[in-house]
N, C-alpha and C. Protein backbone atom coordinates (compact mmCIF):
# COMPACT_ATOMS: atom_id res chain seq x y z
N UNK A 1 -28.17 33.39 22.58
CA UNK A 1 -27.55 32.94 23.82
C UNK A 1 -28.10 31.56 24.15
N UNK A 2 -27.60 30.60 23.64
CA UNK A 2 -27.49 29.15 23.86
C UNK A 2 -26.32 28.22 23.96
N UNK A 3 -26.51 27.29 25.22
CA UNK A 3 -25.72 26.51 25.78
C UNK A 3 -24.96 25.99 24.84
N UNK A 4 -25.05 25.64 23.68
CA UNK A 4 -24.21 24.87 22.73
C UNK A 4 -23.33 25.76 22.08
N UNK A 5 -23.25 27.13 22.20
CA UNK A 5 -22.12 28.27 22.18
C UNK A 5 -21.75 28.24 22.97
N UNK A 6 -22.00 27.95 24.29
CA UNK A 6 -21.28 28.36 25.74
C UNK A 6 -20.21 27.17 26.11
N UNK A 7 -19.02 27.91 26.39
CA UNK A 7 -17.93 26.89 26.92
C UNK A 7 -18.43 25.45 27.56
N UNK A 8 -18.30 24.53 27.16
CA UNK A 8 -18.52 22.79 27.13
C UNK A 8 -19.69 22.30 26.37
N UNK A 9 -19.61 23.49 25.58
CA UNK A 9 -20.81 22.96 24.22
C UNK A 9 -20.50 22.34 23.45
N UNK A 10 -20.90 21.98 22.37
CA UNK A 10 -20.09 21.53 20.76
C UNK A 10 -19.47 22.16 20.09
N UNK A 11 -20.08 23.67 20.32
CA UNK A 11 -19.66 24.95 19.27
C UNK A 11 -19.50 25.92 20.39
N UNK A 12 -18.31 25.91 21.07
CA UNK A 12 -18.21 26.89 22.31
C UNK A 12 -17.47 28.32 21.73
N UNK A 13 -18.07 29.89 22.02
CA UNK A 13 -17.22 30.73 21.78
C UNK A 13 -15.96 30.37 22.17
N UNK A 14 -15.10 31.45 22.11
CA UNK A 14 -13.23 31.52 22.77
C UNK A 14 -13.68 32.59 23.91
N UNK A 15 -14.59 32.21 25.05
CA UNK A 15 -14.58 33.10 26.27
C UNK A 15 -14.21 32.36 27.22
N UNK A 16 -13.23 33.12 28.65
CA UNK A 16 -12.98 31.89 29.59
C UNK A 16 -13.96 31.69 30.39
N UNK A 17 -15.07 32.77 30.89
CA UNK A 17 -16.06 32.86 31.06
C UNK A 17 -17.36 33.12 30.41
N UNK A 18 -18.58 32.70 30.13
CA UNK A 18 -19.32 33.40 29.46
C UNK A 18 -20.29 33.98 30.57
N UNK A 19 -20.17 34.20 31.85
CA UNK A 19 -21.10 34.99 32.62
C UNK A 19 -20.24 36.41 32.80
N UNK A 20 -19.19 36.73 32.05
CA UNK A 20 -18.91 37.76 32.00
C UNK A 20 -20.12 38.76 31.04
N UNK A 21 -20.68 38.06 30.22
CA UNK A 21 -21.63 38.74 29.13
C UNK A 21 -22.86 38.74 29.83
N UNK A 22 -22.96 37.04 30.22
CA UNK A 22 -24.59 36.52 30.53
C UNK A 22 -24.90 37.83 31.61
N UNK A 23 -24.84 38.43 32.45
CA UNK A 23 -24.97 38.76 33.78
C UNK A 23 -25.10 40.64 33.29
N UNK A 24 -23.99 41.21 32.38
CA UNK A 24 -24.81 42.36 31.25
C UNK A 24 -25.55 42.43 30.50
N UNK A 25 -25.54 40.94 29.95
CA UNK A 25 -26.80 41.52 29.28
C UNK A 25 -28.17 40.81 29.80
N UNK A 26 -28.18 40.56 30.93
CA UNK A 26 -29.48 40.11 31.51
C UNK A 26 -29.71 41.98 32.55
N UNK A 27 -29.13 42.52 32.72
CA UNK A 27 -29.45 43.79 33.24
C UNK A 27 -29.55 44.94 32.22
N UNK A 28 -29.37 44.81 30.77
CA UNK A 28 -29.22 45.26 29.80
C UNK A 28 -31.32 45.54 29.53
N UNK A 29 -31.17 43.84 29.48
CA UNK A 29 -32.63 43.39 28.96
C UNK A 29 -33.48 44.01 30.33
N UNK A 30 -33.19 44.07 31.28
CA UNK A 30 -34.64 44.02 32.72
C UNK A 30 -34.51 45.71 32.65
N UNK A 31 -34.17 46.78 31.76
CA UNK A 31 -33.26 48.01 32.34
C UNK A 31 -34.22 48.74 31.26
N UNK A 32 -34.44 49.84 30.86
CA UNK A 32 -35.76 50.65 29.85
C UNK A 32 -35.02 50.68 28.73
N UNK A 33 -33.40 50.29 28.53
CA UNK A 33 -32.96 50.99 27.86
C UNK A 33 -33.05 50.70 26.47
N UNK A 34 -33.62 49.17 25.91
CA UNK A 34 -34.06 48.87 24.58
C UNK A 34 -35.17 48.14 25.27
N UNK A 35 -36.54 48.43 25.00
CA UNK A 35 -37.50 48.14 25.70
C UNK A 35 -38.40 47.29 24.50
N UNK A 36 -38.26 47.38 23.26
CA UNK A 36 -38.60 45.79 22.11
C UNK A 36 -37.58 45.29 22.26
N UNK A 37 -37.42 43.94 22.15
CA UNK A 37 -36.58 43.11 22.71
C UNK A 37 -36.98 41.54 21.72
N UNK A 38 -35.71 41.43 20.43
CA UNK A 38 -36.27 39.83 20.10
C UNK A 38 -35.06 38.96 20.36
N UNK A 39 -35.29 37.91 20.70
CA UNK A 39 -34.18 36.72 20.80
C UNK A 39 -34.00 36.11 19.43
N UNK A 40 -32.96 35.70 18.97
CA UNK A 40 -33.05 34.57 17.86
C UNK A 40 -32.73 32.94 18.53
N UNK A 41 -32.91 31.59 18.28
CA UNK A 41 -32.46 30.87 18.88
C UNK A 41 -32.20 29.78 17.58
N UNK A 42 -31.00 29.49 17.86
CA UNK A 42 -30.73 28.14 16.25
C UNK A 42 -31.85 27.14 16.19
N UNK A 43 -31.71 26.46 15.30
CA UNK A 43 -32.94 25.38 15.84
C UNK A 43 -32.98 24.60 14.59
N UNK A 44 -31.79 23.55 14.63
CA UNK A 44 -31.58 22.39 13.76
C UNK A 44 -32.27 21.35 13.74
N UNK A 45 -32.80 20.58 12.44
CA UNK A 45 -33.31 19.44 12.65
C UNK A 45 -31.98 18.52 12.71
N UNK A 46 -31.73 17.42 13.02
CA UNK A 46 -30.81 16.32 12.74
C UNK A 46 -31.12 16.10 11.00
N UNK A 47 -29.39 16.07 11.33
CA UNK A 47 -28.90 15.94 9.66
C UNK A 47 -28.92 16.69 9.19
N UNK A 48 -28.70 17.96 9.77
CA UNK A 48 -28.72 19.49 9.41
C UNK A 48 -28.01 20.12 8.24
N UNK A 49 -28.07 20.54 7.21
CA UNK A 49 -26.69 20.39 5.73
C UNK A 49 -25.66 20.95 6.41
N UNK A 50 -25.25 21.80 7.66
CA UNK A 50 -24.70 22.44 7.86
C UNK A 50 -23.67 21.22 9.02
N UNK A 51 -24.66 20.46 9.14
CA UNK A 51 -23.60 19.61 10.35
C UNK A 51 -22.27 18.65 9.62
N UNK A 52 -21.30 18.59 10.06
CA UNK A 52 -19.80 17.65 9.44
C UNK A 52 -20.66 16.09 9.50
N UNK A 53 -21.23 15.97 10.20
CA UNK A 53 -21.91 14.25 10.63
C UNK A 53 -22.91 14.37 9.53
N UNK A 54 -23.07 15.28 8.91
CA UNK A 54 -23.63 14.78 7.48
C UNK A 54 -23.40 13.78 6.65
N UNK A 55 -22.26 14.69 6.54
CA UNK A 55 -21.03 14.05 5.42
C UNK A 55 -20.45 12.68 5.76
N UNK A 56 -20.47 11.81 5.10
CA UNK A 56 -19.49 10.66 5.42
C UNK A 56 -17.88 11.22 5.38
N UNK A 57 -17.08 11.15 6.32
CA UNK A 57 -15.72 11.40 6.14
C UNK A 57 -15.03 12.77 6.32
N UNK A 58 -16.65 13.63 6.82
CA UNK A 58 -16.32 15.42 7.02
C UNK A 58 -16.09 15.43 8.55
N UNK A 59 -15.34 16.64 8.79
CA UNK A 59 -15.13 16.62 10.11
C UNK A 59 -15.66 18.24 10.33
N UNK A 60 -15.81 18.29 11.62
CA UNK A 60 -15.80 20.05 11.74
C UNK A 60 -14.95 21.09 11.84
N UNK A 61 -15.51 21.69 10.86
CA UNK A 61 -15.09 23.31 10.46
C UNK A 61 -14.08 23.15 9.48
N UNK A 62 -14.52 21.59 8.57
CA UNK A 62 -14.39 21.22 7.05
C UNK A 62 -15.49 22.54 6.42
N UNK A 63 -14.84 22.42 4.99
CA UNK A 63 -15.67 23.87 4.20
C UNK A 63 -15.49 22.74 3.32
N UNK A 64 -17.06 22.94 2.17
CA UNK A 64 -17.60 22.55 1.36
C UNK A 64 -18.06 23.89 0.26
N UNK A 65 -18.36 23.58 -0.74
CA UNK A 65 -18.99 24.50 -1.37
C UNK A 65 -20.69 23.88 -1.55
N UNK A 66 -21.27 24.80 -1.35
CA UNK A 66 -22.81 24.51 -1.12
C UNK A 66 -23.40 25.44 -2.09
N UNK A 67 -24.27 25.00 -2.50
CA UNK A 67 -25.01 25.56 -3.71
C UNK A 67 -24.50 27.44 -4.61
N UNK A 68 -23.04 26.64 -4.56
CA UNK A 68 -22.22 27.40 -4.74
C UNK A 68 -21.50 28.56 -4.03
N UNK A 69 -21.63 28.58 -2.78
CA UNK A 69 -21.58 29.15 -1.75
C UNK A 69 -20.37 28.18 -0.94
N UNK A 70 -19.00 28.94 -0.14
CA UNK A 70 -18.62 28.03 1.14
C UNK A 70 -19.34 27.98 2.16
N UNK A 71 -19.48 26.77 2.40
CA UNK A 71 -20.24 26.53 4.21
C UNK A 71 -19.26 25.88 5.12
N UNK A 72 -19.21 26.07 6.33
CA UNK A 72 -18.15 25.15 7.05
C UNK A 72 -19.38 24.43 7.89
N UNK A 73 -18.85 23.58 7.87
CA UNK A 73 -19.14 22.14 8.70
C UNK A 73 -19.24 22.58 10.25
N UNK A 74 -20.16 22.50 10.59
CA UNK A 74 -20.29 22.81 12.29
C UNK A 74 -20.37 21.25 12.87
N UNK A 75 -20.12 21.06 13.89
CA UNK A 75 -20.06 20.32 15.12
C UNK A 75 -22.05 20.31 15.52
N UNK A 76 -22.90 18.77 14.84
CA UNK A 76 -23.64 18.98 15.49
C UNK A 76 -24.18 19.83 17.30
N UNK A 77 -25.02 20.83 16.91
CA UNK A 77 -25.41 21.74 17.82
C UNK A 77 -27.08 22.65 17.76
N UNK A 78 -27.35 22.82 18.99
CA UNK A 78 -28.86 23.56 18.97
C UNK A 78 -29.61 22.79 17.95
N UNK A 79 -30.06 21.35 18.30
CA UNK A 79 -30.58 20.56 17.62
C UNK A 79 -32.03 20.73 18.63
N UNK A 80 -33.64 20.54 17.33
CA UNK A 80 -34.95 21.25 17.89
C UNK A 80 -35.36 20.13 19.57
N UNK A 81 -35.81 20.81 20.51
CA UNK A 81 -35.34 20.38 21.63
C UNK A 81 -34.66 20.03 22.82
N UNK A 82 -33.33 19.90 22.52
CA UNK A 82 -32.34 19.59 22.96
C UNK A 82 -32.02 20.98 24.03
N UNK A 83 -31.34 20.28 25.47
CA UNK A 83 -30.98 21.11 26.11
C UNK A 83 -30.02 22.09 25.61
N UNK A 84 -29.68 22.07 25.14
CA UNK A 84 -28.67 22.65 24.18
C UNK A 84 -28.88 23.96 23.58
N UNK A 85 -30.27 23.64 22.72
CA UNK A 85 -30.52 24.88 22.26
C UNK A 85 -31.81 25.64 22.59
N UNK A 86 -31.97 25.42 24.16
CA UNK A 86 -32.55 26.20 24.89
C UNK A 86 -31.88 27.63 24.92
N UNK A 87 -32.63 28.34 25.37
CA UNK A 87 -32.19 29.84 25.61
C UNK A 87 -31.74 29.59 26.73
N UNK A 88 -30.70 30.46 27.35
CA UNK A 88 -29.72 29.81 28.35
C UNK A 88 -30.06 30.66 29.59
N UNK A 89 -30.02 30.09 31.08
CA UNK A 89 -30.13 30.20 31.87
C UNK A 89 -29.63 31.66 32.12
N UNK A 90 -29.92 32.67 33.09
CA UNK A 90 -29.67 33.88 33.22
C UNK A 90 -30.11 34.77 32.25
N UNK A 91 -30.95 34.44 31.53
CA UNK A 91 -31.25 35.20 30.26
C UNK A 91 -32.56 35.66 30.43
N UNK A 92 -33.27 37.24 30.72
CA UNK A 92 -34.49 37.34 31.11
C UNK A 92 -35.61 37.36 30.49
N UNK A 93 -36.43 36.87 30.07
CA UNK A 93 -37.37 36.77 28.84
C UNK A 93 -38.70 37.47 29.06
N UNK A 94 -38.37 38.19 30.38
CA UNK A 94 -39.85 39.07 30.57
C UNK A 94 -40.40 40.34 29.98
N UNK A 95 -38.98 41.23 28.89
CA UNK A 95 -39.65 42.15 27.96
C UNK A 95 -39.76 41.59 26.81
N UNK A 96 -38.95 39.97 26.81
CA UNK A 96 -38.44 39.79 25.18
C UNK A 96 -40.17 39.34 24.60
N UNK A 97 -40.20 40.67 23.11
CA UNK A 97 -41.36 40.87 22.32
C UNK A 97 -41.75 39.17 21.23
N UNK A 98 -40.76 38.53 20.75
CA UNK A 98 -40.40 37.54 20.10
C UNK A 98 -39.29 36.45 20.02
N UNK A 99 -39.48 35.40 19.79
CA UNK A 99 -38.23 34.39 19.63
C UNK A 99 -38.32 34.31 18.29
N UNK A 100 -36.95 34.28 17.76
CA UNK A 100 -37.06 33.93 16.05
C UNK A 100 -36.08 33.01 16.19
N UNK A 101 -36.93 31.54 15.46
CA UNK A 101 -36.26 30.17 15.65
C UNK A 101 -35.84 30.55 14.13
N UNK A 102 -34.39 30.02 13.89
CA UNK A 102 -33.66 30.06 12.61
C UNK A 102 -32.74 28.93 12.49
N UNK A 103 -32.35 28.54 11.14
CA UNK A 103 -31.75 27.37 10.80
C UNK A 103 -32.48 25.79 10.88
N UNK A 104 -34.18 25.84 10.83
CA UNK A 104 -34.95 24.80 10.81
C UNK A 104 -34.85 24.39 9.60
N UNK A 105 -34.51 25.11 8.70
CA UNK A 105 -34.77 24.34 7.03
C UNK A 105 -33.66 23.29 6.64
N UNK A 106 -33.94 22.03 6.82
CA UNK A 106 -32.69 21.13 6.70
C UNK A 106 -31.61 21.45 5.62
N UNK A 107 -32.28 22.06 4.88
CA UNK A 107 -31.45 21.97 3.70
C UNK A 107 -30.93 23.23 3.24
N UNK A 108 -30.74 24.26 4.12
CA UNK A 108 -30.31 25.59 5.02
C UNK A 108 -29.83 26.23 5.38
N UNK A 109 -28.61 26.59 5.93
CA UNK A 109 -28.24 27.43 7.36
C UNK A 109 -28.64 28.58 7.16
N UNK A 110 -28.88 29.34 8.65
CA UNK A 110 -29.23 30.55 9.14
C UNK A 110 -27.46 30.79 9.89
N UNK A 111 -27.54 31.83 9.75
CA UNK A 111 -26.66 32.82 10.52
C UNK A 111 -26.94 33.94 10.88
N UNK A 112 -27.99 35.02 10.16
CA UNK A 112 -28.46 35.99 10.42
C UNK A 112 -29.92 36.11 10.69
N UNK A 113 -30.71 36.75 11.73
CA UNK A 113 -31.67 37.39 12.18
C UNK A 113 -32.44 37.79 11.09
N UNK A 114 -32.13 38.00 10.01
CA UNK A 114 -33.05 38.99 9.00
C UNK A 114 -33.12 38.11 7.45
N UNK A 115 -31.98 37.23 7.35
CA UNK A 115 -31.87 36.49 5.81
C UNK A 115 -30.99 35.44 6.43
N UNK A 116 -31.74 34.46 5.89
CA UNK A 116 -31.32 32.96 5.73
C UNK A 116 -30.12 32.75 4.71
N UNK A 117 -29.26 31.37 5.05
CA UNK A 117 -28.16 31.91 3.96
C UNK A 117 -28.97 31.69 2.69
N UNK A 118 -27.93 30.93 1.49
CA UNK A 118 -28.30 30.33 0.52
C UNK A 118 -28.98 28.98 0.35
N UNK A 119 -30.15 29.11 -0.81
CA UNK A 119 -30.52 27.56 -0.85
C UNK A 119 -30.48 26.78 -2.03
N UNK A 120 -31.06 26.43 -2.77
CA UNK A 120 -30.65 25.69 -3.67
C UNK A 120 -30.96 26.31 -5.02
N UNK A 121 -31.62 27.15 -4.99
CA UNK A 121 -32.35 28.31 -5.91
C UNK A 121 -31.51 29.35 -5.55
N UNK A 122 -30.46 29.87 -5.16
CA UNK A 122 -29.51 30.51 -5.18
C UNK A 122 -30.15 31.96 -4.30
N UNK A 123 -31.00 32.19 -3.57
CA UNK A 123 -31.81 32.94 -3.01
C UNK A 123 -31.22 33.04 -1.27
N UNK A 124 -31.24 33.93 -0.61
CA UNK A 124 -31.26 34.47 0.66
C UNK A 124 -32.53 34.41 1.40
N UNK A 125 -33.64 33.48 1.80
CA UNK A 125 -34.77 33.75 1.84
C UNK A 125 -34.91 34.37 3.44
N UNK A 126 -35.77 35.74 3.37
CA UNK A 126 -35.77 36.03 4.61
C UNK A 126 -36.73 35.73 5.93
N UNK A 127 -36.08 36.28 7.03
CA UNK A 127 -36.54 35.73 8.05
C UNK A 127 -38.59 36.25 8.46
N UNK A 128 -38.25 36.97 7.66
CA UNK A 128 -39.73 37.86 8.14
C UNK A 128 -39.35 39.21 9.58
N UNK A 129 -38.06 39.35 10.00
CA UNK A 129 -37.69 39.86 11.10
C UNK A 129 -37.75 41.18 10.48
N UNK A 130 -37.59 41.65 9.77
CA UNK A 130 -37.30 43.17 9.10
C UNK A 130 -38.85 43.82 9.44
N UNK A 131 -39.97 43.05 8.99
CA UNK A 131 -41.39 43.71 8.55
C UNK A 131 -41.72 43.68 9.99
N UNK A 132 -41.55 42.48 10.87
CA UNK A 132 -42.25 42.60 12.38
C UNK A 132 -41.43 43.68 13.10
N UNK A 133 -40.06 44.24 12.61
CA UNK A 133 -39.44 45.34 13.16
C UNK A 133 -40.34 46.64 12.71
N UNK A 134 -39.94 46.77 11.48
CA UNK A 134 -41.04 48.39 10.94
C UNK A 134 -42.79 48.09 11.30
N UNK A 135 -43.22 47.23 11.07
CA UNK A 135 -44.73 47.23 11.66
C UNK A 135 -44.87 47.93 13.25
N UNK A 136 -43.68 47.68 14.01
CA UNK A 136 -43.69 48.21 15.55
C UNK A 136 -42.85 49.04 15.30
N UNK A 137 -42.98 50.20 13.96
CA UNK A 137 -42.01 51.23 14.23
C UNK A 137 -40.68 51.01 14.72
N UNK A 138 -39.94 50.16 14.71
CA UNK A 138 -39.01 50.36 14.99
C UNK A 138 -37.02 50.29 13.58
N UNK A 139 -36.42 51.58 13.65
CA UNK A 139 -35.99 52.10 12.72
C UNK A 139 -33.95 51.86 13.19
N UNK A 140 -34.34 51.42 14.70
CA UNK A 140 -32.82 51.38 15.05
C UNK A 140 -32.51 49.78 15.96
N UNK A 141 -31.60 49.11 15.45
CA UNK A 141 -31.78 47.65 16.04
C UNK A 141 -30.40 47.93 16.92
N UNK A 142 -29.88 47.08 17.92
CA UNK A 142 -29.13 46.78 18.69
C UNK A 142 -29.09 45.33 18.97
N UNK A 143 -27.83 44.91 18.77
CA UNK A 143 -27.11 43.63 18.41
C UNK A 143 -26.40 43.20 19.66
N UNK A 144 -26.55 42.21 20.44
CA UNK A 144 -25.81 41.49 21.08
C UNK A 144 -25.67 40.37 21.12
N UNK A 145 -25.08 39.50 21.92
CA UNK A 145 -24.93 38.07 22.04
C UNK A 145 -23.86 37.18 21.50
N UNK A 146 -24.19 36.04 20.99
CA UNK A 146 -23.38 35.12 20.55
C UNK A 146 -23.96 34.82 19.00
N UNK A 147 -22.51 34.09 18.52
CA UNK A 147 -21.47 34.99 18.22
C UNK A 147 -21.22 35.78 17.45
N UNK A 148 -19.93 36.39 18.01
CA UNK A 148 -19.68 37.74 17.34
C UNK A 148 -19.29 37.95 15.69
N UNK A 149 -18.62 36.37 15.38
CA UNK A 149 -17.81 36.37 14.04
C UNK A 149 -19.32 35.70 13.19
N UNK A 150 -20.18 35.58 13.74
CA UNK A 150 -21.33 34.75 12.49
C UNK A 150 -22.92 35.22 12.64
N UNK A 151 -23.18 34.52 13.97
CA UNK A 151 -24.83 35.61 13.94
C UNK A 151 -24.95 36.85 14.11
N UNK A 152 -24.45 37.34 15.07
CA UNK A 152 -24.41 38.46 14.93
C UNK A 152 -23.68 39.74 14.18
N UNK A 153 -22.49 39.28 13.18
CA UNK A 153 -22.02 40.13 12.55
C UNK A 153 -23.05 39.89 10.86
N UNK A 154 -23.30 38.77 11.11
CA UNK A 154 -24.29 38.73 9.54
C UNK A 154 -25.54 39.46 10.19
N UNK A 155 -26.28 39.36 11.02
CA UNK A 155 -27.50 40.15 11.50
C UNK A 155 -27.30 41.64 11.71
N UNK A 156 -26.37 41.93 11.86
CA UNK A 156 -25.70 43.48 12.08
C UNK A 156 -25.85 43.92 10.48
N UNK A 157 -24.99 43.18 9.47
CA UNK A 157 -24.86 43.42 8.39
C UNK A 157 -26.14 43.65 7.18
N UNK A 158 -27.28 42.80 7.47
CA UNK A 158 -28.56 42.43 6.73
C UNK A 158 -29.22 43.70 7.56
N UNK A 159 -29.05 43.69 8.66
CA UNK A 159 -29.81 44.75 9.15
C UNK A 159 -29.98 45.97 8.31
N UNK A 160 -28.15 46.11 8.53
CA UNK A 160 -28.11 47.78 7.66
C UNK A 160 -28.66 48.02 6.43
N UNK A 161 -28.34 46.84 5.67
CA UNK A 161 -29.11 46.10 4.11
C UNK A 161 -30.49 46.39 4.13
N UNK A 162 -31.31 46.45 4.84
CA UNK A 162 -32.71 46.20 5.10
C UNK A 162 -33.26 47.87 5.79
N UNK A 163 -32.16 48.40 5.65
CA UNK A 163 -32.65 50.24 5.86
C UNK A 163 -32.74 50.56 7.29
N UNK A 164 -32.10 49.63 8.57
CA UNK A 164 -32.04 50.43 9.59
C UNK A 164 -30.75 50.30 10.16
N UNK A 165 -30.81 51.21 11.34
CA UNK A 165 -29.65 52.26 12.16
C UNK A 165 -28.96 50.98 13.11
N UNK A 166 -27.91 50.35 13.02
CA UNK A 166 -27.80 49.55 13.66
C UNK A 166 -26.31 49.76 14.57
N UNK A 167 -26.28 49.09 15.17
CA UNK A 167 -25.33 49.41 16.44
C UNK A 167 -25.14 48.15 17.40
N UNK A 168 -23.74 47.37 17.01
CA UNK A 168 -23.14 45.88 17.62
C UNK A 168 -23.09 46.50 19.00
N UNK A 169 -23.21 46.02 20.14
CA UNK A 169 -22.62 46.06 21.62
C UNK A 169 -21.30 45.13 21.61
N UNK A 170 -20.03 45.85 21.36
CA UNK A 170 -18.95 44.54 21.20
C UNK A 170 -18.78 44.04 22.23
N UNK A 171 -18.77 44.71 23.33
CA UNK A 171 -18.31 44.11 24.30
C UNK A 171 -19.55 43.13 25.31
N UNK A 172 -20.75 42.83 24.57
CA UNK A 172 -21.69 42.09 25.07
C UNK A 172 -21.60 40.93 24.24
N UNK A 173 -20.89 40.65 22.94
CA UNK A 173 -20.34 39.82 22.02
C UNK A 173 -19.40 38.99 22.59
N UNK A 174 -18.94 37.11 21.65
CA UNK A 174 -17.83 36.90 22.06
C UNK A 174 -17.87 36.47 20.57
N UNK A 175 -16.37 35.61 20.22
CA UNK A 175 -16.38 35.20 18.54
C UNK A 175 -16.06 33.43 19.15
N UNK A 176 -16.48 32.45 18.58
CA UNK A 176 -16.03 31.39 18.31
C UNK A 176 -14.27 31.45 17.84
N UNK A 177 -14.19 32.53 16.59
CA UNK A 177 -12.41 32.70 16.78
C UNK A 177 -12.28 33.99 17.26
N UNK A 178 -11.15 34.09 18.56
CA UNK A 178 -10.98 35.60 18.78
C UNK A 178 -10.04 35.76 17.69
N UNK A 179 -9.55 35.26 17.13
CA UNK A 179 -8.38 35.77 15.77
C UNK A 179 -9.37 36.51 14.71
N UNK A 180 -10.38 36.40 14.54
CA UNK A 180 -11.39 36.83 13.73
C UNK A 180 -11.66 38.47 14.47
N UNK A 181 -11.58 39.36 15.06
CA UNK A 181 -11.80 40.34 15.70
C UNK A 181 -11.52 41.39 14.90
N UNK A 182 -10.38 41.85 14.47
CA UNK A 182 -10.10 42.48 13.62
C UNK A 182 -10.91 42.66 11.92
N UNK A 183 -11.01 41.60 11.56
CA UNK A 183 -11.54 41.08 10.28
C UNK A 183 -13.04 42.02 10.38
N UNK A 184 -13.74 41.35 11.24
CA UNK A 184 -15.02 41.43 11.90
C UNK A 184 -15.47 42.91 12.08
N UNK A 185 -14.12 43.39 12.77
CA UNK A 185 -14.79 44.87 13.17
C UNK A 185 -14.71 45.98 11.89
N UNK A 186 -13.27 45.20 10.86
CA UNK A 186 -13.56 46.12 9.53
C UNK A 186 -14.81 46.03 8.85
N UNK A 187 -15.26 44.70 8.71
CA UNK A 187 -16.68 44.37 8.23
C UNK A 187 -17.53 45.29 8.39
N UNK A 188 -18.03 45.11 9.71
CA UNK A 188 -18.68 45.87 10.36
C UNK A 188 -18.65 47.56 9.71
N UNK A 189 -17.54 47.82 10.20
CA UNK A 189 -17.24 49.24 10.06
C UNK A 189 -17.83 49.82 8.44
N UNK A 190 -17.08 48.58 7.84
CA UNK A 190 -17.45 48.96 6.54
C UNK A 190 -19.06 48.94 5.69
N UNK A 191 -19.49 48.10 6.46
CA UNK A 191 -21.49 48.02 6.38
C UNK A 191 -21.95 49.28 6.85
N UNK A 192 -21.25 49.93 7.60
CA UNK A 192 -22.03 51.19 8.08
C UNK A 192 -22.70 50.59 9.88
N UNK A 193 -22.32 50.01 10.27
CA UNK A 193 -22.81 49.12 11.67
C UNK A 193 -21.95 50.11 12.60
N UNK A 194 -22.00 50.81 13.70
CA UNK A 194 -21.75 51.58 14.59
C UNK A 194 -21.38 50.75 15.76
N UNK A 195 -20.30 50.46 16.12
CA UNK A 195 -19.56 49.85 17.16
C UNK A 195 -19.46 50.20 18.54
N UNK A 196 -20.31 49.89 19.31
CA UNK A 196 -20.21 50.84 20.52
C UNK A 196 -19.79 49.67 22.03
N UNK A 197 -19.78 50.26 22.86
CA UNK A 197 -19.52 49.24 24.06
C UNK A 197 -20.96 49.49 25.31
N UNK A 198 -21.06 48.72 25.91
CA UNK A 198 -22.58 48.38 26.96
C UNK A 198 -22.58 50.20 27.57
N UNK A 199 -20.79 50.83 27.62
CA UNK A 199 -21.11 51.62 28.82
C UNK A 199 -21.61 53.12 28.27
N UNK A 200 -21.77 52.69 26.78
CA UNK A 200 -22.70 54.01 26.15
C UNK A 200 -23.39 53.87 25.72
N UNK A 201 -24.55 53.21 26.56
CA UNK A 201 -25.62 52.93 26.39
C UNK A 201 -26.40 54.08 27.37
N UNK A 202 -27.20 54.77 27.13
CA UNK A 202 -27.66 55.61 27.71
C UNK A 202 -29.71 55.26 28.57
N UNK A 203 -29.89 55.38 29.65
CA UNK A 203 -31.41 55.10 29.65
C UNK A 203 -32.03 56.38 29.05
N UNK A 204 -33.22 56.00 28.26
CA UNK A 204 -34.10 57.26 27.38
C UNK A 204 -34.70 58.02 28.78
């Protein structure tokens, strides 16, 4: 949950509001009901491989093939510092256990919580998020935020990969494309990721 996803960012979801989410899941977080609690936050250097202003002549959400891999070209965003890719206002950080800064490796992108994409050695290198999960016992993750079609459906996905019980909040989600929704939720479905909405969420 950072400003540079949020409507008048660079990289804004397709929400007309985003305090429709911000405002659940800040009572989500202050509430017993997932009581470990980690944030991820992007965190680009300039000249990021992933940014179009790389490229001489690329524009955004141009696709390249990257170390044999497609990448699309993002709209410089959540560059290290920048108001931007602060954790965003309304967001409560008083249970959150960890921040996991991702997408620092210039030569990089992150999309998921648990594995980095590809790099030049053809490798997924991971985040270290899996071991600080099982070291604190913990066997079942819960997914929210932004967005729905990239961090969090790849973090949903690596999750299950990585041997735990995972479960998207869709409706605490938005997608950069809502045309992507469908696609997304077969994904999902098909990883074994459990689709649920905020209002079955139960307190322990």
């Amino acid at each position: 949950m950072q400003p540079d996803f949020m409507p008048g960012g660079p990289l804004p979801v397709d929400a007309p509001d985003i305090s429709d989410i911000i405002a659940p899941i800040h009572a989500l977080m202050v509430s017993d009901v997932i009581p470990q609690q980690v944030l991820t936050q992007d965190w680009h250097p300039p000249g990021h491989v992933s940014f179009a202003s790389t490229y001489p002549g690329r524009r955004p959400f141009d696709r390249i093939d990257l170390y044999g891999h497609e990448q699309t070209l993002w709209p410089d965003h959540c560059v290290q510092g920048s108001r931007g890719a602060a954790i965003a206002a309304g967001i409560d950080l008083g249970r959150v256990r960890a921040i996991l800064r991702k997408g620092d490796d210039p030569l990089c992108d992150s999309y998921s919580a648990f594995l980095n994409n590809w790099n030049a050695a053809g490798e997924r290198p991971p985040t270290g998020l899996a071991g600080y999960l099982r070291e604190r016992g913990i066997d079942t993750v819960y997914c929210c935020g932004l967005a729905r079609d990239y961090c969090v459906k790849w973090s949903a996905e690596d999750a299950v990969a990585k041997g735990f019980l995972v479960r998207v909040i869709w409706d605490l989600t938005w997608p950069v494309d809502r045309g992507s929704d469908a696609a997304v939720l077969a994904d999902l479905e098909r990883a074994g990721v459990e689709v649920i909405e905020a209002d079955q969420l139960v307190r322990p």
